[in-house]
N, C-alpha and C. Protein backbone atom coordinates (compact mmCIF):
# COMPACT_ATOMS: atom_id res chain seq x y z
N UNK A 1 372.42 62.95 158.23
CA UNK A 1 370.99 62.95 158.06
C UNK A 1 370.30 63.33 159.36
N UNK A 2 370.40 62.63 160.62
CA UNK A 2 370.10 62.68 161.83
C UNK A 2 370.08 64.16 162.52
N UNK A 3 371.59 64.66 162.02
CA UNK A 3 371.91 66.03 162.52
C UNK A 3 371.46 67.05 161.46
N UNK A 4 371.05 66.68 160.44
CA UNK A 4 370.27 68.04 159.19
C UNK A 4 369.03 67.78 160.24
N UNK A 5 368.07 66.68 160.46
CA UNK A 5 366.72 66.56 161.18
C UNK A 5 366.87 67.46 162.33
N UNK A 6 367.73 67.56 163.25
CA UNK A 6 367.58 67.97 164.37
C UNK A 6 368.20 69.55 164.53
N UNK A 7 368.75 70.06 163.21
CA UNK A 7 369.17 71.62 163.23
C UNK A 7 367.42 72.04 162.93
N UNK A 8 366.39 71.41 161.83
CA UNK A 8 365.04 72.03 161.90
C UNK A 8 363.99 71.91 162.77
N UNK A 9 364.49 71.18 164.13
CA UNK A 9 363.33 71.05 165.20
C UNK A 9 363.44 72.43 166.12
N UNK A 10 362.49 72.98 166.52
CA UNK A 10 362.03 74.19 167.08
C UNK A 10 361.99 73.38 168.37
N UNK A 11 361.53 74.58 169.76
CA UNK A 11 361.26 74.38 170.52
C UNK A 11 359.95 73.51 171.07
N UNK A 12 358.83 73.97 170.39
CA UNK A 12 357.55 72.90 169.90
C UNK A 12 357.97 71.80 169.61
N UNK A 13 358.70 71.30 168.74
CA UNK A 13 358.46 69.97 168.38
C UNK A 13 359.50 69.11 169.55
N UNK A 14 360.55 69.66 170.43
CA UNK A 14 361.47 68.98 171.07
C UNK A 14 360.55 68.61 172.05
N UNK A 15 359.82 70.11 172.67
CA UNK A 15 358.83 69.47 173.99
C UNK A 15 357.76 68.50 173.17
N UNK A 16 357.01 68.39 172.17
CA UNK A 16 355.96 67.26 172.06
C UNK A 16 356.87 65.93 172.21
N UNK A 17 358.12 66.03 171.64
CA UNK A 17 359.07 64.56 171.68
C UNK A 17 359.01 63.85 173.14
N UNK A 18 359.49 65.27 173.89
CA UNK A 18 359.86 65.26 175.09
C UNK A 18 358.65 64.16 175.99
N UNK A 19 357.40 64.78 175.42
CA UNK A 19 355.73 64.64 175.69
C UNK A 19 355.63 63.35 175.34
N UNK A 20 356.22 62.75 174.22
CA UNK A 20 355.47 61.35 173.84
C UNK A 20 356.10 60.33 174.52
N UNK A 21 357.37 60.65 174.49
CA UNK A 21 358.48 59.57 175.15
C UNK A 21 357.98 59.57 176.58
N UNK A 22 358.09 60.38 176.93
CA UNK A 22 357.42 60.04 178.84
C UNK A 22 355.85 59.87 178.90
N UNK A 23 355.23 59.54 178.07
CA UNK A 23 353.70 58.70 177.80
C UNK A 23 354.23 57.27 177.36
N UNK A 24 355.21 57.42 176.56
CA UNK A 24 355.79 55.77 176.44
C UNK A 24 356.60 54.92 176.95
N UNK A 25 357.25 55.59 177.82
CA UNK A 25 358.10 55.07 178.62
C UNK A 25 357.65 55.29 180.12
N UNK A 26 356.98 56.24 180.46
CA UNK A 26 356.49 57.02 182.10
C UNK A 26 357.77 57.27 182.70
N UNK A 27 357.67 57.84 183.95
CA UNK A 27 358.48 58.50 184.62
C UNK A 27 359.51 57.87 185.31
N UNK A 28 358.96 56.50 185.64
CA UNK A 28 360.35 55.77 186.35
C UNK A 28 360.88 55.12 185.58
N UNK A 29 360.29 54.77 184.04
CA UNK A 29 361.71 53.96 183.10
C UNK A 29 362.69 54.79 182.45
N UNK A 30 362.07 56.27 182.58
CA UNK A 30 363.04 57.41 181.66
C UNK A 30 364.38 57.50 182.03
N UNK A 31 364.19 57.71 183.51
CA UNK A 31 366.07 57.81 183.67
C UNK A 31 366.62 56.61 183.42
N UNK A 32 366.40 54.84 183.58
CA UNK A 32 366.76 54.18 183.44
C UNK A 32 367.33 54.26 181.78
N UNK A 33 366.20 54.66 181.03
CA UNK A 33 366.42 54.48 179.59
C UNK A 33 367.55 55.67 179.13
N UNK A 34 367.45 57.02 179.82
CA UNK A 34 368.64 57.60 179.36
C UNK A 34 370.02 57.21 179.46
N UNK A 35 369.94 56.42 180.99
CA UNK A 35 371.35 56.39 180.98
C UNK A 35 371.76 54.87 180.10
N UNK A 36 370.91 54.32 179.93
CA UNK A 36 371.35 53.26 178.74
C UNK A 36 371.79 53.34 177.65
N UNK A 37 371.15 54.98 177.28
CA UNK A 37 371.48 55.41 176.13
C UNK A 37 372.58 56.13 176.09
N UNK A 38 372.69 56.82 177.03
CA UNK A 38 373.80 57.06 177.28
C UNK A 38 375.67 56.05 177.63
N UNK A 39 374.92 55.43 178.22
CA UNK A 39 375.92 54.18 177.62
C UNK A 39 376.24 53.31 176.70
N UNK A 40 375.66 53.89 175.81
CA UNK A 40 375.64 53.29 173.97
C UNK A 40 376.24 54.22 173.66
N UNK A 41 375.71 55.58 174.00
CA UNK A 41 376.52 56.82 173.32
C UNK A 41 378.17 56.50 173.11
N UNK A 42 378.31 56.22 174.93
CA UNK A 42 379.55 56.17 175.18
C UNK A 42 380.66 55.04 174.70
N UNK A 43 380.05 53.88 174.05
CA UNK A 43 380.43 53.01 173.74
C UNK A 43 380.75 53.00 172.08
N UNK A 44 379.80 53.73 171.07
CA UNK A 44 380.32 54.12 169.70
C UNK A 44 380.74 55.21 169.89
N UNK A 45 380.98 55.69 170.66
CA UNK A 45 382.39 56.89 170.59
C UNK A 45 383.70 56.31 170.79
N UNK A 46 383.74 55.28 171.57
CA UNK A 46 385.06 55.05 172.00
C UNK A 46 385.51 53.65 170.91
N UNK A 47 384.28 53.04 170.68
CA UNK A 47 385.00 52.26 168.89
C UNK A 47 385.05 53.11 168.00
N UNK A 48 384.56 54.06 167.58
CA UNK A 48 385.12 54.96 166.29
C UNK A 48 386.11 55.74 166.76
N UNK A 49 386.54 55.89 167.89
CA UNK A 49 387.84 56.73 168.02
C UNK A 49 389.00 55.61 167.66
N UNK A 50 388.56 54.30 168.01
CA UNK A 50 389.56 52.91 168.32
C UNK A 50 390.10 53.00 166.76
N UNK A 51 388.50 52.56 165.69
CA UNK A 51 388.80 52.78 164.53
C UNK A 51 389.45 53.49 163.64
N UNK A 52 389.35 54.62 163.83
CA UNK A 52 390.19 56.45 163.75
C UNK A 52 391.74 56.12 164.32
N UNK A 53 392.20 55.48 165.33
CA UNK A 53 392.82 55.08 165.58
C UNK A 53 393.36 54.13 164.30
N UNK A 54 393.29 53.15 164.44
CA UNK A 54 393.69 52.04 163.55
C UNK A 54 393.86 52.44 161.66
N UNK A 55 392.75 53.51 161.32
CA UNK A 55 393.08 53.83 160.71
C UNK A 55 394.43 54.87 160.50
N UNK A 56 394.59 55.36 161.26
CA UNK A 56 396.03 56.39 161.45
C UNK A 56 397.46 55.73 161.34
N UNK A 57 396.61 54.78 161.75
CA UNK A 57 398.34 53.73 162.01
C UNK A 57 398.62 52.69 160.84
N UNK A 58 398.31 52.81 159.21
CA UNK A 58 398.19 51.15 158.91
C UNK A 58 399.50 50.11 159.19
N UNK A 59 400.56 50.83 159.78
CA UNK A 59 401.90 49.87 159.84
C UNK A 59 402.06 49.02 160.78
N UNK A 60 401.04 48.98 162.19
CA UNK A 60 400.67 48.60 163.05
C UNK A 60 399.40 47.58 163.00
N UNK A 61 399.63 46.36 163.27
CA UNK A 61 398.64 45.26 162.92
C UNK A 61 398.27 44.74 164.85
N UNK A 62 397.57 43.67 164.83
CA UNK A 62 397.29 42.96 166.01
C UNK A 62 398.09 41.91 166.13
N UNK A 63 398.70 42.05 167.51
CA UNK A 63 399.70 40.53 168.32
C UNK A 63 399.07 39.28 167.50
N UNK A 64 399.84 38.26 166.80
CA UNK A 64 399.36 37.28 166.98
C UNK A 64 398.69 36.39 167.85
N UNK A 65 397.64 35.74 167.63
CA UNK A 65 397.21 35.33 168.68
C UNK A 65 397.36 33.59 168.78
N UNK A 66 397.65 33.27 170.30
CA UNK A 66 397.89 31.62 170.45
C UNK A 66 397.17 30.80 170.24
N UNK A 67 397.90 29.81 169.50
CA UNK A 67 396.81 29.05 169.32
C UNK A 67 396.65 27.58 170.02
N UNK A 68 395.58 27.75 170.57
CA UNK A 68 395.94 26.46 171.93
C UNK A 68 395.12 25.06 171.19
C-alpha cells in the first residue's frame, strides 16, 4: 500500500512533504528524527530477516530454557 502511494508522488508533492515536516519538526530536531528513524528502519529489517530465517528452517526450534 505504502509503496503503490509513493510510486504516484511527483517531485511537487515530495518537496511540500519535505516543507511540512521541517515546519513541524524545525531544523535541529530533523536530523535527530531521521536517524531514529532510521534506526527503526534498521531494526524491522533485521527481525523480518530473523523471521525469514526461522521460517526456512522449521526443524530447528529454540534451546530450552533454565528454569531457575
Amino acid at each position: 500500500m505504502i509503496l503503490s502511494v509513493l510510486l504516484f508522488l511527483g517531485a511537487e508533492d515530495a518537496i511540500l512533504i519535505a516543507v511540512v515536516v521541517l515546519l513541524l519538526f524545525g531544523g535541529k530536531k530533523l536530523p535527530e528524527l531521521m536517524k531514529s528513524m532510521g534506526k527503526g528502519v534498521k531494526t524491522f529489517k533485521d527481525e523480518m530477516n530473523g523471521l525469514e530465517q526461522d521460517l526456512k528452517s522449521p526443524g530447528k526450534s529454540d534451546p530450552p530454557k533454565d528454569k531457575e
